[in-house]
PDB file of N, CA and C in Angstrom:
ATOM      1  N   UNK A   1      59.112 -12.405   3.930  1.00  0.00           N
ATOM      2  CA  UNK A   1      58.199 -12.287   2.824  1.00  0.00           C
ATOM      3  C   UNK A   1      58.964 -12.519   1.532  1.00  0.00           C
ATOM      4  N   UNK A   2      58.110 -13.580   0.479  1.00  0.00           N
ATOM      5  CA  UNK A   2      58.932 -13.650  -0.974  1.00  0.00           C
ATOM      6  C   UNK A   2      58.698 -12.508  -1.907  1.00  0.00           C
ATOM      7  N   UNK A   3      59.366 -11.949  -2.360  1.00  0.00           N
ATOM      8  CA  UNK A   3      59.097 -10.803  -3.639  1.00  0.00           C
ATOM      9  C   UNK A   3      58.353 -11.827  -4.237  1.00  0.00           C
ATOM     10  N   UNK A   4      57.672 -10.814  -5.251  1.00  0.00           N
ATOM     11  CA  UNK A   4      57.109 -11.146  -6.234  1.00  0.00           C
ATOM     12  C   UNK A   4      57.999 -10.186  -7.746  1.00  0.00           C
ATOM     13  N   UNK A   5      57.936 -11.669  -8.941  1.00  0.00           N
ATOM     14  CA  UNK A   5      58.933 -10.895  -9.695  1.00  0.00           C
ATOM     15  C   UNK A   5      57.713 -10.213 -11.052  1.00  0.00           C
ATOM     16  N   UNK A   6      57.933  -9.792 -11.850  1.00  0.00           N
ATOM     17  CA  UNK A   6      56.875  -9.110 -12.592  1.00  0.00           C
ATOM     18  C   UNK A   6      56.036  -9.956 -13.316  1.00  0.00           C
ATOM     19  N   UNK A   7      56.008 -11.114 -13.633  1.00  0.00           N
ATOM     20  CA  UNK A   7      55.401 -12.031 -13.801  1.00  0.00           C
ATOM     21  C   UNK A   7      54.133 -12.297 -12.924  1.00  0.00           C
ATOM     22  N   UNK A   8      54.634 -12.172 -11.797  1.00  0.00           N
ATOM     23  CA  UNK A   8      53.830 -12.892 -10.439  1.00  0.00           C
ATOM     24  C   UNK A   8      52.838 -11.664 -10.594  1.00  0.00           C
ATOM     25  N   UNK A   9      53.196 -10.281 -10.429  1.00  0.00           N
ATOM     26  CA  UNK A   9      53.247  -9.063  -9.746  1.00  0.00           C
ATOM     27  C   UNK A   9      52.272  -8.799 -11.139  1.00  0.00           C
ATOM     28  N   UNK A  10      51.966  -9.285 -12.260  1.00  0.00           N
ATOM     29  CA  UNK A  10      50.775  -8.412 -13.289  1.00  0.00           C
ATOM     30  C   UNK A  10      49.922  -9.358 -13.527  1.00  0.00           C
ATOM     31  N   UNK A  11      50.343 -10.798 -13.136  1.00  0.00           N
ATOM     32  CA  UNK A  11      49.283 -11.516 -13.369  1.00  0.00           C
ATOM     33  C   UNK A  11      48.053 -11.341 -11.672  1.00  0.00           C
ATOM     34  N   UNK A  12      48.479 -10.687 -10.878  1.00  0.00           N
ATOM     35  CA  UNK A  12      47.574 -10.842  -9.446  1.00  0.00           C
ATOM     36  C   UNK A  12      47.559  -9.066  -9.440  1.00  0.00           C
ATOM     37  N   UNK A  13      46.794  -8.628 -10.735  1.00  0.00           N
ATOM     38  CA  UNK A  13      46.542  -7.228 -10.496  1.00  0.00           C
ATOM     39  C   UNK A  13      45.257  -7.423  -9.874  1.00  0.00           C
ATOM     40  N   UNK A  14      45.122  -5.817  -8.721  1.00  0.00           N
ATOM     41  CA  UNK A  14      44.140  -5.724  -8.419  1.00  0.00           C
ATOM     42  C   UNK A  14      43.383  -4.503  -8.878  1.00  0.00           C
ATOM     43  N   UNK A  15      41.812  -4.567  -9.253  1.00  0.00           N
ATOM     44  CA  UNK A  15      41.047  -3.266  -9.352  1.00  0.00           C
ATOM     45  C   UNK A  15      40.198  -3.125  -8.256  1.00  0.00           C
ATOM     46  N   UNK A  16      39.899  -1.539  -8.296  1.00  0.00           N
ATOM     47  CA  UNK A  16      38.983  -0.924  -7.063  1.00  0.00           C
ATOM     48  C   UNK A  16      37.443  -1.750  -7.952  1.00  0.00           C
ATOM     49  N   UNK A  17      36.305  -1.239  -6.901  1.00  0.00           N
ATOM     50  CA  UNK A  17      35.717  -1.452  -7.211  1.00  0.00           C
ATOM     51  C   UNK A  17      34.926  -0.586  -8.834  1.00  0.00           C
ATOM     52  N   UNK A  18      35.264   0.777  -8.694  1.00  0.00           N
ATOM     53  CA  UNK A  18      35.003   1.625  -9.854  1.00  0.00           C
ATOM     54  C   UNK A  18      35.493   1.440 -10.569  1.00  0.00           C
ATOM     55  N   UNK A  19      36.806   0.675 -10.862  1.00  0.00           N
ATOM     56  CA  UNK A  19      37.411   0.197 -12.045  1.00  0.00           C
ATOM     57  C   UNK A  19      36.729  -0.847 -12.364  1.00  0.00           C
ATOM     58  N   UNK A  20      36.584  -2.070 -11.718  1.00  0.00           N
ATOM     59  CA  UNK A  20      35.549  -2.965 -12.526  1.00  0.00           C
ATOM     60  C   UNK A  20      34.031  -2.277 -13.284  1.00  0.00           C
ATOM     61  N   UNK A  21      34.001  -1.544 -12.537  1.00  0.00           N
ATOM     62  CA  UNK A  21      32.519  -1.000 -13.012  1.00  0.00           C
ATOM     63  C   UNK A  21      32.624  -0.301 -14.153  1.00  0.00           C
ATOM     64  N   UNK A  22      33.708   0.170 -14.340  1.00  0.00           N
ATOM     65  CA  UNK A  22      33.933   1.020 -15.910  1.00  0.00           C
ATOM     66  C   UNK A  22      34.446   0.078 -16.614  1.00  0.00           C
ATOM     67  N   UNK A  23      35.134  -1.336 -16.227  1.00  0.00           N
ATOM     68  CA  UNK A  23      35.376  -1.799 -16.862  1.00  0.00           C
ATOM     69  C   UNK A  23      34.345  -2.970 -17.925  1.00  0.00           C
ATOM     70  N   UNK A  24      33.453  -3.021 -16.725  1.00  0.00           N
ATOM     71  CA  UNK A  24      32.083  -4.169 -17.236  1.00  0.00           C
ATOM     72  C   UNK A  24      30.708  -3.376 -17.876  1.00  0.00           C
ATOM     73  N   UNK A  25      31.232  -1.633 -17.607  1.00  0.00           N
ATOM     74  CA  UNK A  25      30.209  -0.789 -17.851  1.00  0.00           C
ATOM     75  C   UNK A  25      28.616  -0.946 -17.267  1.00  0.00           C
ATOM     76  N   UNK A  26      28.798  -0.697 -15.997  1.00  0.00           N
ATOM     77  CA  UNK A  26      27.783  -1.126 -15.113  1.00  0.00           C
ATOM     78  C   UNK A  26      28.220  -0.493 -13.583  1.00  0.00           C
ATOM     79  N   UNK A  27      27.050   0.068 -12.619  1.00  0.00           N
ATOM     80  CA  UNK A  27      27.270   1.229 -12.001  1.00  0.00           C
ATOM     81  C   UNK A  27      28.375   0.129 -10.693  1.00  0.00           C
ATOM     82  N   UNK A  28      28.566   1.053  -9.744  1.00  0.00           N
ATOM     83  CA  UNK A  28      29.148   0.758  -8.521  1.00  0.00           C
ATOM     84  C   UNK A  28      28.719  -0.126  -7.987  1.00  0.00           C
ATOM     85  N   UNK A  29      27.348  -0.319  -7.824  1.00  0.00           N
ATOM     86  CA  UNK A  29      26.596  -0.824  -6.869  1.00  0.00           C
ATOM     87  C   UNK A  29      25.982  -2.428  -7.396  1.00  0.00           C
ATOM     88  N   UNK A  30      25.880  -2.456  -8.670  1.00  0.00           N
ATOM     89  CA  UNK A  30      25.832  -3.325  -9.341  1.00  0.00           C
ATOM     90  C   UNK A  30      26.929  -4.997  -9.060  1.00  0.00           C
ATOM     91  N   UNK A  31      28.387  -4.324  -9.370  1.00  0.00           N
ATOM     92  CA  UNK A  31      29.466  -4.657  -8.685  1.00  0.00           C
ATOM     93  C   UNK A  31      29.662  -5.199  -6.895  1.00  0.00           C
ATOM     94  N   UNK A  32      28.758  -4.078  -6.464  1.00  0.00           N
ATOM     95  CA  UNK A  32      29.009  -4.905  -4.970  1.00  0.00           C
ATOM     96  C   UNK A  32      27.639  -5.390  -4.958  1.00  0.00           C
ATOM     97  N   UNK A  33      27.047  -5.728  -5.965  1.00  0.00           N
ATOM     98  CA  UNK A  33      25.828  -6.570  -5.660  1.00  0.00           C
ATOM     99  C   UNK A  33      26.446  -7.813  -6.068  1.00  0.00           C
ATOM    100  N   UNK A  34      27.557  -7.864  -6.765  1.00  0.00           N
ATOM    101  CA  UNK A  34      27.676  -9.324  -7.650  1.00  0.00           C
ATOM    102  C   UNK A  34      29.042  -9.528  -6.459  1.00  0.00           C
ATOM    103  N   UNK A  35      29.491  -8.847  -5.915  1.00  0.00           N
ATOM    104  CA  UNK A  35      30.525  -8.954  -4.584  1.00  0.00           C
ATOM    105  C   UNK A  35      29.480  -9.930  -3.550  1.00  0.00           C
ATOM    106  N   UNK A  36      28.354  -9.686  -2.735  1.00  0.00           N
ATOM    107  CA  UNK A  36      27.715  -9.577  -2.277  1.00  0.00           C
ATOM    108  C   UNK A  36      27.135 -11.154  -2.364  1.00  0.00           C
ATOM    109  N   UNK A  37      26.934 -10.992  -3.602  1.00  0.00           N
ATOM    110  CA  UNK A  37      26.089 -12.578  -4.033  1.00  0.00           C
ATOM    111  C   UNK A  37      26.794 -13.465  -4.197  1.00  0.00           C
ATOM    112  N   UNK A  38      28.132 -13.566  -4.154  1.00  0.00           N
ATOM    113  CA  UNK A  38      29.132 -14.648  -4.415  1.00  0.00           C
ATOM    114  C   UNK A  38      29.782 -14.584  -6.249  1.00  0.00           C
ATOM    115  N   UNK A  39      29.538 -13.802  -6.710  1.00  0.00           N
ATOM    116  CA  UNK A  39      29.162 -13.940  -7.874  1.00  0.00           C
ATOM    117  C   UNK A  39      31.012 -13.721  -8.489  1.00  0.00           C
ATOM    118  N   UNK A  40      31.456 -12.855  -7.902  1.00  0.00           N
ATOM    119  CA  UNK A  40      32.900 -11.760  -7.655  1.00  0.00           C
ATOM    120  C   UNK A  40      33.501 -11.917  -6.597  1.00  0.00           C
ATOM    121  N   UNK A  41      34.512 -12.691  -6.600  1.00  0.00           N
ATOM    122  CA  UNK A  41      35.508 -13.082  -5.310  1.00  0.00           C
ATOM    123  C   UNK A  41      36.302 -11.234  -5.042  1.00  0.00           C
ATOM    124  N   UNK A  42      35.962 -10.796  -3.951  1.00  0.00           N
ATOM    125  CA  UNK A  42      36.610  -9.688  -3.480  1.00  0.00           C
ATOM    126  C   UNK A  42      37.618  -9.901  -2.191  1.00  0.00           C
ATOM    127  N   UNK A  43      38.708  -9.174  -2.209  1.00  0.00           N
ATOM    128  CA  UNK A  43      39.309  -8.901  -0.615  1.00  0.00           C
ATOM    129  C   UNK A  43      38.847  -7.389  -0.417  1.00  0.00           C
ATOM    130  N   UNK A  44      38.740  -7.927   1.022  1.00  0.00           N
ATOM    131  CA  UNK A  44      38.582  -6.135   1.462  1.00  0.00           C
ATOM    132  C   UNK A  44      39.184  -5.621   2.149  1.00  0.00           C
ATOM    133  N   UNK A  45      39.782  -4.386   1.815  1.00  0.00           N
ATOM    134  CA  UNK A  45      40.749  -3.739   2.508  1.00  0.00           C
ATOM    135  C   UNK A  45      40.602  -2.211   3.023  1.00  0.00           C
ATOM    136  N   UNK A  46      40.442  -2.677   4.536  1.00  0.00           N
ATOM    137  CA  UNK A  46      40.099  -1.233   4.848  1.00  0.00           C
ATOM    138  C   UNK A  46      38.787  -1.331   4.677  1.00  0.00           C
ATOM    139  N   UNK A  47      38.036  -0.461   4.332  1.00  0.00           N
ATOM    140  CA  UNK A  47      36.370  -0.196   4.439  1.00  0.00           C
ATOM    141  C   UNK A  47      35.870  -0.481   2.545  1.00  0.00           C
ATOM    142  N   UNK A  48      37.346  -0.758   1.843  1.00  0.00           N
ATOM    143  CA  UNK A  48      36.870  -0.608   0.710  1.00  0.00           C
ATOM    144  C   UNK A  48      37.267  -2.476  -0.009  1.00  0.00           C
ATOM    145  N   UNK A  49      36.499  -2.373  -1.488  1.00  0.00           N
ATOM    146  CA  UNK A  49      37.105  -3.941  -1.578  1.00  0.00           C
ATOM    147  C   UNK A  49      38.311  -3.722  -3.038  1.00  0.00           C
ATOM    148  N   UNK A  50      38.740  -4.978  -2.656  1.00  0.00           N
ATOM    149  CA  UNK A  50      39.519  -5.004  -4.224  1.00  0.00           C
ATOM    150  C   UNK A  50      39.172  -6.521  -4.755  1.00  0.00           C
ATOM    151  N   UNK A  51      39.261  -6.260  -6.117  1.00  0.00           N
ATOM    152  CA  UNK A  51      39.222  -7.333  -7.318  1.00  0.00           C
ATOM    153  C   UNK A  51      40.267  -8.006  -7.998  1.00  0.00           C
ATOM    154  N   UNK A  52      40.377  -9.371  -7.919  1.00  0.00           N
ATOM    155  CA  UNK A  52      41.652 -10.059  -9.161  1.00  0.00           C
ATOM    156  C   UNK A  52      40.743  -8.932 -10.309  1.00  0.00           C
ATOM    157  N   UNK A  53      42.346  -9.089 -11.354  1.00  0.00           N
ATOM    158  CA  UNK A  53      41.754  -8.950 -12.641  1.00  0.00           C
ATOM    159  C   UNK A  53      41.431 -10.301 -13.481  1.00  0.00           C
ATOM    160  N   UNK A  54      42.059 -11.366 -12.968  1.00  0.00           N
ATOM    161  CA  UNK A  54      41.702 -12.569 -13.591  1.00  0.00           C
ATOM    162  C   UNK A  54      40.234 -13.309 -13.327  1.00  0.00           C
ATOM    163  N   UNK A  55      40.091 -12.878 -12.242  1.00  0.00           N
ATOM    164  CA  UNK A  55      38.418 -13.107 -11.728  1.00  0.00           C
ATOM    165  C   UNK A  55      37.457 -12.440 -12.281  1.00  0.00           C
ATOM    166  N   UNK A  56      37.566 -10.969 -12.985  1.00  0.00           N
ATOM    167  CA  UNK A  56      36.688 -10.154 -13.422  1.00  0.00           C
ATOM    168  C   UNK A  56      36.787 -11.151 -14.991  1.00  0.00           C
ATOM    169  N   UNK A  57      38.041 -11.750 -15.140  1.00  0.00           N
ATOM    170  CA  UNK A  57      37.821 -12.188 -17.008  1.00  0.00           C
ATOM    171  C   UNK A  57      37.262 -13.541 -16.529  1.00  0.00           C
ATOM    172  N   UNK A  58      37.533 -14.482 -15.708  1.00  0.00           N
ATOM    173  CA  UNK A  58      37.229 -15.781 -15.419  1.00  0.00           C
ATOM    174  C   UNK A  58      35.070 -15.495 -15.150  1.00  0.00           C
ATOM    175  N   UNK A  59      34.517 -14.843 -14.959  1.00  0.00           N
ATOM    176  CA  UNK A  59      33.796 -14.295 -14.960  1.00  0.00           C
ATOM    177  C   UNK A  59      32.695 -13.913 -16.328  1.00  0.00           C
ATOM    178  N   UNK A  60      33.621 -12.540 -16.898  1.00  0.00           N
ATOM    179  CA  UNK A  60      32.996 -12.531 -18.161  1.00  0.00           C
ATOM    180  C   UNK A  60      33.325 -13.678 -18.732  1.00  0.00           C
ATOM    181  N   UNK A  61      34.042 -14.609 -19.331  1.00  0.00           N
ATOM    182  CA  UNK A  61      34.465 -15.709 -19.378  1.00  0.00           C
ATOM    183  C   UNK A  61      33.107 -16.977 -19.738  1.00  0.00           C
ATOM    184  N   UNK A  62      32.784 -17.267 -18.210  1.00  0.00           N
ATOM    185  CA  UNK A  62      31.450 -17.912 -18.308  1.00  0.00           C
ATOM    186  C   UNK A  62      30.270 -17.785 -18.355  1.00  0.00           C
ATOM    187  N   UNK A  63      29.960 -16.511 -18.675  1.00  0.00           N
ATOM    188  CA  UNK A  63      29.075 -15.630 -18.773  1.00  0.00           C
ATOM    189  C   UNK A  63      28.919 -14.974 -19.997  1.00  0.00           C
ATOM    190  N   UNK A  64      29.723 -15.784 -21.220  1.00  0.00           N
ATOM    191  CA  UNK A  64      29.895 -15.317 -22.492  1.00  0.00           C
ATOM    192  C   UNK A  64      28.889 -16.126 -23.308  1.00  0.00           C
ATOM    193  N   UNK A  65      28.041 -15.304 -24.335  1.00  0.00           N
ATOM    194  CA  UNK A  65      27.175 -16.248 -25.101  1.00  0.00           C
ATOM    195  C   UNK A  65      27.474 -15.532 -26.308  1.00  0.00           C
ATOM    196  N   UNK A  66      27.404 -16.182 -27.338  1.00  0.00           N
ATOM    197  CA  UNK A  66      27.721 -15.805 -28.517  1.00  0.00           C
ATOM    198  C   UNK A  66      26.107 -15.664 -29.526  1.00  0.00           C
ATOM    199  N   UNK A  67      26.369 -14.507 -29.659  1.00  0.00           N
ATOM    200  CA  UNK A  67      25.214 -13.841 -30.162  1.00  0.00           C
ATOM    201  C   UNK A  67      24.925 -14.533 -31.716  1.00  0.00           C
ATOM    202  N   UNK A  68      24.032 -14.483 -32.358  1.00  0.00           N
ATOM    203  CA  UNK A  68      23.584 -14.972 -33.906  1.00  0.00           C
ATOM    204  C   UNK A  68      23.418 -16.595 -34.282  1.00  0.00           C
TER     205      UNK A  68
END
């Protein structure tokens, strides 16, 4: 197996699913609805999933409209 050096290692953070949800401010379930629909690339590990953090911004990202 290659290490990963800290570079590698903060750009491929992962969040639980309750962290995205506090992070997008929107419940649990919401989250594994957008898991669910393709919407949110997840791995799952164990019975539970995890999230890039670059996917949660690649995301809000295109999903950004600028208000006024």
């Amino acid at each position: 197996m290659i290490p990963l050096s800290q570079s590698q290692h903060a750009k491929g953070r992962f969040l639980t699913v309750a962290e995205v949800a506090s992070t997008l401010r929107v419940s649990n379930m919401t989250v594994y609805r957008l898991i669910q629909a393709g919407d949110l690339p997840a791995v799952r590990v164990g019975k539970s999933y995890r999230l890039r953090e670059e996917d949660i911004d690649k995301y809000l990202g295109v999903r950004f409209t600028e208000a006024g």
